[in-house]
PDB file of N, CA and C in Angstrom:
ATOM      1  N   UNK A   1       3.312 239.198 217.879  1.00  0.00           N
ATOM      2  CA  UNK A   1       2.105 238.643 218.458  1.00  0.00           C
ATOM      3  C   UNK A   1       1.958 237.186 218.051  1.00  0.00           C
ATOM      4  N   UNK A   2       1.572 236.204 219.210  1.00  0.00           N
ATOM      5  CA  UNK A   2       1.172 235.011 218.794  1.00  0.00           C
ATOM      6  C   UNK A   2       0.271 234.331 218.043  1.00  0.00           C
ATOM      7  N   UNK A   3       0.394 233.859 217.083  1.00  0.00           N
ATOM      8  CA  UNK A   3      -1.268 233.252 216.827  1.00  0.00           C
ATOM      9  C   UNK A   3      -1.448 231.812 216.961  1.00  0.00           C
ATOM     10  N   UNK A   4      -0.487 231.366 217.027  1.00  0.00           N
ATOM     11  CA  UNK A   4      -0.731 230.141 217.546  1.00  0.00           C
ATOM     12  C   UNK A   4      -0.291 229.131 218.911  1.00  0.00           C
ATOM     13  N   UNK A   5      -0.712 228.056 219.569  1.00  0.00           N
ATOM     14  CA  UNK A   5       0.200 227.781 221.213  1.00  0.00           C
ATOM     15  C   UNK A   5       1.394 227.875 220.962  1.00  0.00           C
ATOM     16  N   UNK A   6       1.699 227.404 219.872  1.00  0.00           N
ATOM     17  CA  UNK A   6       3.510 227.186 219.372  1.00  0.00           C
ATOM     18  C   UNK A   6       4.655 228.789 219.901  1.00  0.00           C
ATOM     19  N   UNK A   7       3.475 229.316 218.886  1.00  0.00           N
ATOM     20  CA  UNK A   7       4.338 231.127 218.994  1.00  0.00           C
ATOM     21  C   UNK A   7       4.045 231.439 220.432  1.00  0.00           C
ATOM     22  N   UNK A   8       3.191 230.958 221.176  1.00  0.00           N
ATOM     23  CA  UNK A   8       3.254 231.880 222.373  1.00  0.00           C
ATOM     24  C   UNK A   8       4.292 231.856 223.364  1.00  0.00           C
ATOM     25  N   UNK A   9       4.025 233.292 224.175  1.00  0.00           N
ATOM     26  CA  UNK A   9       5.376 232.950 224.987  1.00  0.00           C
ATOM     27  C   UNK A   9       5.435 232.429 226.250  1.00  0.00           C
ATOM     28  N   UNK A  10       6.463 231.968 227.062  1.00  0.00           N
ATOM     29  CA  UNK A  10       6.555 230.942 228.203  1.00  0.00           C
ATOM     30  C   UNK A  10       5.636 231.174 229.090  1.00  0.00           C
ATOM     31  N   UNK A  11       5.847 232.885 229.268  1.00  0.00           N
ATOM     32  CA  UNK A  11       4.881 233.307 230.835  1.00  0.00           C
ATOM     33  C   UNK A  11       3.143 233.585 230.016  1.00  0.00           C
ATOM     34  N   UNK A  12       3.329 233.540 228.868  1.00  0.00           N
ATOM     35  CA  UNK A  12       1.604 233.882 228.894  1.00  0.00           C
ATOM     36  C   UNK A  12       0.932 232.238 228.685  1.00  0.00           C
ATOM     37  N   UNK A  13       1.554 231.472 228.132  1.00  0.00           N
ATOM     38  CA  UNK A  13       1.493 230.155 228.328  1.00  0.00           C
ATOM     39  C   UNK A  13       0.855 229.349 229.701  1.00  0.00           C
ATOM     40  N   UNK A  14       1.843 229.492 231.084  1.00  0.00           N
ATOM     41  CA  UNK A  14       1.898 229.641 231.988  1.00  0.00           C
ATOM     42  C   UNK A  14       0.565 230.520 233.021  1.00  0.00           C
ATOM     43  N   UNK A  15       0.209 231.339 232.367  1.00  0.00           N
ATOM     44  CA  UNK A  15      -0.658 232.095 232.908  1.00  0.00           C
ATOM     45  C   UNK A  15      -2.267 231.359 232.619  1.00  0.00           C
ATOM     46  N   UNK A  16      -2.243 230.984 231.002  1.00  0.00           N
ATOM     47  CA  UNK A  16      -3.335 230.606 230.540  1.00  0.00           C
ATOM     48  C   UNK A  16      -3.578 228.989 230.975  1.00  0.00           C
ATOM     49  N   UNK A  17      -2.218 228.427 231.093  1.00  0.00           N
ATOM     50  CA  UNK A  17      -2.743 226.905 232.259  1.00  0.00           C
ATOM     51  C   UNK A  17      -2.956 227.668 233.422  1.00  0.00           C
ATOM     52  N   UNK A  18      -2.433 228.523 234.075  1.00  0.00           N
ATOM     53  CA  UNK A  18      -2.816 228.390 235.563  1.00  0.00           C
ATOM     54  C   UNK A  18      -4.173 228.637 235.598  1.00  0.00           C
ATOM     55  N   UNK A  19      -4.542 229.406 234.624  1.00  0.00           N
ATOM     56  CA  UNK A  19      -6.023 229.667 234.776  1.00  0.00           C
ATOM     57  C   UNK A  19      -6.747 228.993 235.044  1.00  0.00           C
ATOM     58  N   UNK A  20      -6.471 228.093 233.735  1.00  0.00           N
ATOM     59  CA  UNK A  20      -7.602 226.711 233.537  1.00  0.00           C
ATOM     60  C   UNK A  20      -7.323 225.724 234.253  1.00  0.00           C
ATOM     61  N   UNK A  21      -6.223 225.836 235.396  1.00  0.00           N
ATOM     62  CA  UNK A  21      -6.005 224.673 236.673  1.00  0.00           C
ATOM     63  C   UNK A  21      -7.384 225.346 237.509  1.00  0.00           C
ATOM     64  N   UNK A  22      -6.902 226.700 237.491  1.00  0.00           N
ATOM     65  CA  UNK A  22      -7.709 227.346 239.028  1.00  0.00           C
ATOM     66  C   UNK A  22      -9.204 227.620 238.985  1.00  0.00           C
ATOM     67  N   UNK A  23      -9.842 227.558 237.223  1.00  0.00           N
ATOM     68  CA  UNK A  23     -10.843 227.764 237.403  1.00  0.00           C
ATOM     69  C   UNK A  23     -11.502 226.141 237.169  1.00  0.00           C
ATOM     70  N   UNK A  24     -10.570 225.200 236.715  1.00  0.00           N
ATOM     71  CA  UNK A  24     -11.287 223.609 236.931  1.00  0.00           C
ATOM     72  C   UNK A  24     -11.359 223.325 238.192  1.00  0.00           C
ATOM     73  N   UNK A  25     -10.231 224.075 239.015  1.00  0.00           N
ATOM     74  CA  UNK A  25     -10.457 223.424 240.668  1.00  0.00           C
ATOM     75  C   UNK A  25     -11.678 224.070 241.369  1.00  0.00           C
ATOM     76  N   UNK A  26     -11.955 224.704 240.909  1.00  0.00           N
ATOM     77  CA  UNK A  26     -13.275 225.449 241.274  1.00  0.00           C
ATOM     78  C   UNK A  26     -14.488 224.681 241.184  1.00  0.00           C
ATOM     79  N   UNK A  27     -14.247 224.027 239.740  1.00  0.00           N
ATOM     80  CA  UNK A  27     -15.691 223.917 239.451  1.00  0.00           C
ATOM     81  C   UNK A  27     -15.479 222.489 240.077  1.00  0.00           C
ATOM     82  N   UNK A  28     -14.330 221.560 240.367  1.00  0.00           N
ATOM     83  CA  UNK A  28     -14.167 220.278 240.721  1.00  0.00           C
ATOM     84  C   UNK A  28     -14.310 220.655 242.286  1.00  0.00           C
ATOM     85  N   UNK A  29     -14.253 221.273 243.278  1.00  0.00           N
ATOM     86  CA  UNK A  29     -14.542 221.639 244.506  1.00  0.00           C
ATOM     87  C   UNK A  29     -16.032 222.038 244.763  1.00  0.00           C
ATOM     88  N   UNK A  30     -17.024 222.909 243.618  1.00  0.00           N
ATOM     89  CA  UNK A  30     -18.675 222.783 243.914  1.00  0.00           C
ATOM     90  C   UNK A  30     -18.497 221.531 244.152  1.00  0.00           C
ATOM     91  N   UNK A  31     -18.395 220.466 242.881  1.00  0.00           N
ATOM     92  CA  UNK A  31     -19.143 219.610 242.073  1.00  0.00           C
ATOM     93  C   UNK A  31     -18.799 218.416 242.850  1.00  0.00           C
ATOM     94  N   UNK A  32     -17.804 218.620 243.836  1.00  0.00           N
ATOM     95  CA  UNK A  32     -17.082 217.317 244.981  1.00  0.00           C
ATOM     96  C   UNK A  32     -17.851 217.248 246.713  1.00  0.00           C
ATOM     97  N   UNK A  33     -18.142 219.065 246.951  1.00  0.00           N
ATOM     98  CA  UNK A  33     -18.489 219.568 247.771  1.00  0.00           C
ATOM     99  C   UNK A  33     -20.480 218.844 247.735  1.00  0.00           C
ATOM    100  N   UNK A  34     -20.799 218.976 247.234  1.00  0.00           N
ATOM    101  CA  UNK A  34     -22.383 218.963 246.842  1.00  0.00           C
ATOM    102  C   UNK A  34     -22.394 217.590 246.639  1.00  0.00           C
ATOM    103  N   UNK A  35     -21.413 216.823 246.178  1.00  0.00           N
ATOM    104  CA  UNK A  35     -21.799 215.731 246.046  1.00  0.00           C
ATOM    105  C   UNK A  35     -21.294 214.149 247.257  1.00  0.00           C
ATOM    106  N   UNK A  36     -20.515 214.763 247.936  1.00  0.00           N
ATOM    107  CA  UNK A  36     -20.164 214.579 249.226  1.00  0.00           C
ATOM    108  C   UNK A  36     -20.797 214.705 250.473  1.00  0.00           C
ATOM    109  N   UNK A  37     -21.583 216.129 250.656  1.00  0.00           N
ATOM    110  CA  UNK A  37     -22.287 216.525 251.649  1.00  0.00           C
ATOM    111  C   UNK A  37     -23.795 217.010 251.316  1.00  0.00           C
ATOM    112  N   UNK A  38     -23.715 216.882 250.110  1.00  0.00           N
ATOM    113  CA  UNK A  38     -25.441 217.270 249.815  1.00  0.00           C
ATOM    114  C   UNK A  38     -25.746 218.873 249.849  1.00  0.00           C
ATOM    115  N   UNK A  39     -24.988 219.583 250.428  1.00  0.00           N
ATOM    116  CA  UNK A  39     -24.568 220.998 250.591  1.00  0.00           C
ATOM    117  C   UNK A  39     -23.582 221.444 249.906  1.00  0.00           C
ATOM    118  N   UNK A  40     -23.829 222.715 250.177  1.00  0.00           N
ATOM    119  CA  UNK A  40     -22.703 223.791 250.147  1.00  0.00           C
ATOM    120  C   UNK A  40     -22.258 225.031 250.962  1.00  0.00           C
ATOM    121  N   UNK A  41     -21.625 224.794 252.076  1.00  0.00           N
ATOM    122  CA  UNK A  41     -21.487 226.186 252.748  1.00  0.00           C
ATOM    123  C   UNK A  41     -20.567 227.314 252.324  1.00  0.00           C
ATOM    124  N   UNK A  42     -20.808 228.021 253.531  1.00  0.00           N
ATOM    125  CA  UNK A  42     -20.122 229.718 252.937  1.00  0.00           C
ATOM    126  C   UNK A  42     -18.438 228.775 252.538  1.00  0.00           C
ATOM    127  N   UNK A  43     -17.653 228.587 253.635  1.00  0.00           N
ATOM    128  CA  UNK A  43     -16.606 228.040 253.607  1.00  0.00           C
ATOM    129  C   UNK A  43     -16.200 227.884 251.807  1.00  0.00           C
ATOM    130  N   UNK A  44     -16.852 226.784 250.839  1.00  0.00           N
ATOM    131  CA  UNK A  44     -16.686 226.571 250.073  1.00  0.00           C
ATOM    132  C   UNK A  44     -16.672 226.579 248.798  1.00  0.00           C
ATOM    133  N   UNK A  45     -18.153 228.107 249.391  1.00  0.00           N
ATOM    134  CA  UNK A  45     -18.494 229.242 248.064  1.00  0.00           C
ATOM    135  C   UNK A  45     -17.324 230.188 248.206  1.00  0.00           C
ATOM    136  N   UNK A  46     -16.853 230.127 249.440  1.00  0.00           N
ATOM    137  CA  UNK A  46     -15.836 231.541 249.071  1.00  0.00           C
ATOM    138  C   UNK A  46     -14.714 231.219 248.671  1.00  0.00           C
ATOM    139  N   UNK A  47     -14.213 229.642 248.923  1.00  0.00           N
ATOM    140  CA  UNK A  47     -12.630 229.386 248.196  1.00  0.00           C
ATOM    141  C   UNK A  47     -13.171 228.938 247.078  1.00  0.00           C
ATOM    142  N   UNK A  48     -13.659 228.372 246.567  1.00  0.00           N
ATOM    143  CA  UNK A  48     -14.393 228.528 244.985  1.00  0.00           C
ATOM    144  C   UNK A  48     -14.746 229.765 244.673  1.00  0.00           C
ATOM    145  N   UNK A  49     -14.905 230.905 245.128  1.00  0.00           N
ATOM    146  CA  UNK A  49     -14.977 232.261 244.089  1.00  0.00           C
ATOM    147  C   UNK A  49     -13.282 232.632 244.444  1.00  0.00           C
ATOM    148  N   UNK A  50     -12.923 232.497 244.905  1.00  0.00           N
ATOM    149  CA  UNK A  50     -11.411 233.143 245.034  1.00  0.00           C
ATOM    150  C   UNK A  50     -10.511 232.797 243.914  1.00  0.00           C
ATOM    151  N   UNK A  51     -10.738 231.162 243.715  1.00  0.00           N
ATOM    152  CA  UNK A  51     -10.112 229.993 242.672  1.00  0.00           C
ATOM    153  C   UNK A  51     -10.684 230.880 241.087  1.00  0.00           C
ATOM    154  N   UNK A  52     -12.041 230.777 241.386  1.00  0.00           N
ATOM    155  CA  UNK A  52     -12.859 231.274 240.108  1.00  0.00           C
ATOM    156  C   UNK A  52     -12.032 232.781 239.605  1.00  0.00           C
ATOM    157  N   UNK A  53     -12.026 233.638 240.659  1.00  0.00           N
ATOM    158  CA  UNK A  53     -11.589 235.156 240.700  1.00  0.00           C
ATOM    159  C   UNK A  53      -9.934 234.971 240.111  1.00  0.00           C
ATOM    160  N   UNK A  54      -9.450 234.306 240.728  1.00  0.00           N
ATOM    161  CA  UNK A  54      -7.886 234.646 240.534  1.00  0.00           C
ATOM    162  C   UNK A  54      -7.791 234.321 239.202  1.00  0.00           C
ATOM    163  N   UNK A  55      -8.359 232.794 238.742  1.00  0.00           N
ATOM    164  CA  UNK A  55      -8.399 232.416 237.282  1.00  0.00           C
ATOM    165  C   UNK A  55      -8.808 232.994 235.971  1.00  0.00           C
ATOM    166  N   UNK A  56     -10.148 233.433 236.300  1.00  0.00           N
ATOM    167  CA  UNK A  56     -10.495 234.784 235.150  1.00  0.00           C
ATOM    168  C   UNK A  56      -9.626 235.809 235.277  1.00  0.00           C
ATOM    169  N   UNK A  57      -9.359 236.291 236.394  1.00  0.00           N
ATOM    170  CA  UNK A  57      -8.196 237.550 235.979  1.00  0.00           C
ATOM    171  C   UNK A  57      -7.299 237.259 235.192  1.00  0.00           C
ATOM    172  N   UNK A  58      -6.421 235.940 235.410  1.00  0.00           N
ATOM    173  CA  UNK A  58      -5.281 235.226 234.627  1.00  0.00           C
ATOM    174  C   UNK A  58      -5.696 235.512 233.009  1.00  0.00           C
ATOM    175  N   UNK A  59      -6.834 234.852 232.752  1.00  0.00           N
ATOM    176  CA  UNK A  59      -7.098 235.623 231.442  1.00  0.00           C
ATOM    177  C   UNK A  59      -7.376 236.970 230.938  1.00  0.00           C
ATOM    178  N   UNK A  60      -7.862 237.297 231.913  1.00  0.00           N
ATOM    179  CA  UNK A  60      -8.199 239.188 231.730  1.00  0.00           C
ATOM    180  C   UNK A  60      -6.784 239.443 231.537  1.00  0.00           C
ATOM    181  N   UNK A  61      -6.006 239.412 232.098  1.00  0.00           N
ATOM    182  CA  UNK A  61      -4.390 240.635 231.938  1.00  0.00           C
ATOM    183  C   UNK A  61      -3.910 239.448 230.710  1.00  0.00           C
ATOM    184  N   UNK A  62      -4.048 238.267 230.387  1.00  0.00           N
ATOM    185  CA  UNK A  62      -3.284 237.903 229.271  1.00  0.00           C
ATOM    186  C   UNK A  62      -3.851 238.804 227.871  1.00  0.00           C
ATOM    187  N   UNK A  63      -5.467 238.999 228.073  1.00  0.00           N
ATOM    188  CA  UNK A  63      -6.240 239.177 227.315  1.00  0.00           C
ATOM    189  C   UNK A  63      -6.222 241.087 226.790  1.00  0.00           C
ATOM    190  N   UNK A  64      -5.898 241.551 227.974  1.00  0.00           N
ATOM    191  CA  UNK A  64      -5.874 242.937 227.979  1.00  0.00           C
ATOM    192  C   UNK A  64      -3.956 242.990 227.028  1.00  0.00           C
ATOM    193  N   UNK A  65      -3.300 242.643 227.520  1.00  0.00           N
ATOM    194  CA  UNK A  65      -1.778 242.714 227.536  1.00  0.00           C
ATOM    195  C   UNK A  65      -1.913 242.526 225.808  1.00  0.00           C
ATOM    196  N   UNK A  66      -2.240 241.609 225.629  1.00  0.00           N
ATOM    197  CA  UNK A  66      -2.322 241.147 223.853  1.00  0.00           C
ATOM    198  C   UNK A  66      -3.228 242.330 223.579  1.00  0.00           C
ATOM    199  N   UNK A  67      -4.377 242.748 223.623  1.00  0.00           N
ATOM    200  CA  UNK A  67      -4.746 243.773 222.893  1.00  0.00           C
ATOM    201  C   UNK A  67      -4.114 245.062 222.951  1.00  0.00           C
ATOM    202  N   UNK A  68      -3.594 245.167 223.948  1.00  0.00           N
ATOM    203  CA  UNK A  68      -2.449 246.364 224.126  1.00  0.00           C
ATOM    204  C   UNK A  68      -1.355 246.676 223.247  1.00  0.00           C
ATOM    205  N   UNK A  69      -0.558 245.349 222.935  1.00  0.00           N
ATOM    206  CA  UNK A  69       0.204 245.088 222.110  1.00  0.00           C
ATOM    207  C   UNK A  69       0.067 245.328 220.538  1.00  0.00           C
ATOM    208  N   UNK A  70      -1.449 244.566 220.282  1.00  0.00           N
ATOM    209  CA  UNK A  70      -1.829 244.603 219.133  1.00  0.00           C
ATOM    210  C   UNK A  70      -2.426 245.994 218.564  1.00  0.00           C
ATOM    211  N   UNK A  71      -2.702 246.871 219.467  1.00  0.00           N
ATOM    212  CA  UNK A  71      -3.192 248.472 219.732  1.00  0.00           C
ATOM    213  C   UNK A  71      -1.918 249.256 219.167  1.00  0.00           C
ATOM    214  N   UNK A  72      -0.580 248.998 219.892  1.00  0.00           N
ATOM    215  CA  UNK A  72       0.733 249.510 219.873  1.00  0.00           C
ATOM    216  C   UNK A  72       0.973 249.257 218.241  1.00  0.00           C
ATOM    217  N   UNK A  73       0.984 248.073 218.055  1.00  0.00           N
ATOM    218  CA  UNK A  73       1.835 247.390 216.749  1.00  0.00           C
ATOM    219  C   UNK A  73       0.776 248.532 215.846  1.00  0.00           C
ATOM    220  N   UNK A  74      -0.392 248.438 215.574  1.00  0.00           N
ATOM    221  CA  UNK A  74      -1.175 248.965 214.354  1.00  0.00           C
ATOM    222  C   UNK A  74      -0.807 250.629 214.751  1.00  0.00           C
ATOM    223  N   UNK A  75      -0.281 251.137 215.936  1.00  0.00           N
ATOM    224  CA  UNK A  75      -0.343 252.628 215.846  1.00  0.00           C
ATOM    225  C   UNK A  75       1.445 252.507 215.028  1.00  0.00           C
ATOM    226  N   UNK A  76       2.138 251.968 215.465  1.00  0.00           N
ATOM    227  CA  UNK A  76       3.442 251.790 214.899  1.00  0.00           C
ATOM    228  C   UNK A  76       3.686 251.766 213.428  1.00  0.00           C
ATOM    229  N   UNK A  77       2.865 250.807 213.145  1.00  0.00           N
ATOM    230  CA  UNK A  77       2.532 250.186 211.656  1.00  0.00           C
ATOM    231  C   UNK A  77       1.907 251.849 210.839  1.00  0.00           C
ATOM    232  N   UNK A  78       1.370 252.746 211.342  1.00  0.00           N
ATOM    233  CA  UNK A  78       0.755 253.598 210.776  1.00  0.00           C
ATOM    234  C   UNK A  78       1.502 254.658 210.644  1.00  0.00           C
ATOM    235  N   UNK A  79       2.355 255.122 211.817  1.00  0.00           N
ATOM    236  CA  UNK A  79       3.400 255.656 211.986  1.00  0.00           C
ATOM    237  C   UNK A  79       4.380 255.414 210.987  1.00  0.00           C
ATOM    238  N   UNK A  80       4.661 254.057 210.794  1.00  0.00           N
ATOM    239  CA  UNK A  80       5.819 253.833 209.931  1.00  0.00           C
ATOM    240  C   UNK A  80       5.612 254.374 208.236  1.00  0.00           C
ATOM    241  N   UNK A  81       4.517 254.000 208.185  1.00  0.00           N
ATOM    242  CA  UNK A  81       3.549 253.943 206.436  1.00  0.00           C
ATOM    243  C   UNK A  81       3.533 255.648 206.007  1.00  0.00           C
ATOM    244  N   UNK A  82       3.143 256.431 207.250  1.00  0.00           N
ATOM    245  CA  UNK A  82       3.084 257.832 207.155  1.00  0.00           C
ATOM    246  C   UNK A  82       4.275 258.275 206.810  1.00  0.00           C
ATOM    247  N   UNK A  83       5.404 257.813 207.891  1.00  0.00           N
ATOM    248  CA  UNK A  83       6.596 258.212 207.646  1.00  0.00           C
ATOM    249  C   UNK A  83       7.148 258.307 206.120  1.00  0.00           C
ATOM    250  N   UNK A  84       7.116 256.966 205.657  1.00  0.00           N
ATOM    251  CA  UNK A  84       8.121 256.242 204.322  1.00  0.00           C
ATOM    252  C   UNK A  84       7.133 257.296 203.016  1.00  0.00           C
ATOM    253  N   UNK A  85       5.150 257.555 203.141  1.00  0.00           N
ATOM    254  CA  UNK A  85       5.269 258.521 202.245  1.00  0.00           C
ATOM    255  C   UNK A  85       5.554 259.785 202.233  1.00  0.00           C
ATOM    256  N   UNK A  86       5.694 260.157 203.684  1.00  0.00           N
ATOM    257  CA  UNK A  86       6.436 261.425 203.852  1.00  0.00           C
ATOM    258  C   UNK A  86       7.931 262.317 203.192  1.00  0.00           C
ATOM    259  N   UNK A  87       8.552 261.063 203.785  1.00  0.00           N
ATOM    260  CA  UNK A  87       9.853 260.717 202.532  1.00  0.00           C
ATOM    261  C   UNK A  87       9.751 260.175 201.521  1.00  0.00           C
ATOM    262  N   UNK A  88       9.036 259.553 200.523  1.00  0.00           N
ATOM    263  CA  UNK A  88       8.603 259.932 198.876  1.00  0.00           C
ATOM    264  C   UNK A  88       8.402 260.707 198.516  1.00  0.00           C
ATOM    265  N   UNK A  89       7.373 261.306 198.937  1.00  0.00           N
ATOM    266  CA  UNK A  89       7.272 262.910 198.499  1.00  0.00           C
ATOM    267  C   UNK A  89       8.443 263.780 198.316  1.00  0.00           C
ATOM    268  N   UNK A  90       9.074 263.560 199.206  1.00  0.00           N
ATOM    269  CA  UNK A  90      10.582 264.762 199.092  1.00  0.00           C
ATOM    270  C   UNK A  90      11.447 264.361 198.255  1.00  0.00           C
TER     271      UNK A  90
END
């Protein structure tokens, strides 16, 4: 598991910029939209929630995937510890 940008790996790297491309283009498309036309129509609420949507997910599955991992490792880790006094005992 990573703990720092260094340790992380290429594709979760990758995932966590795309995020933060897709959810800045979001907020740079309100904030261009409104300030351009004084409005905001449907048109531009819905490709700004799509941008918004795809980007939080990007973090949701990086976010889920690492706790998954880190779920696995501590059942492993417990597994292993059980094991080694299992075999002391004998």
């Amino acid at each position: 598991m990573a703990n720092t940008w260094r340790e992380t790996e290429i594709k979760e790297k990758f995932q966590l910029i795309n995020g933060t491309v897709l959810i800045a283009s979001a907020i740079v498309l309100y904030f261009l939209a409104f300030i351009l036309t004084m409005t905001i129509g449907f048109e531009i609420i819905s490709a700004g929630a799509t941008l918004l949507a795809t980007g939080l997910s990007l973090f949701g599955i990086t976010s889920f995937v690492k706790n998954q991992m880190l779920e696995f490792e501590t059942k492993m880790t417990k597994r292993m510890t059980k094991m080694e006094k299992k075999k002391d005992e004998e």
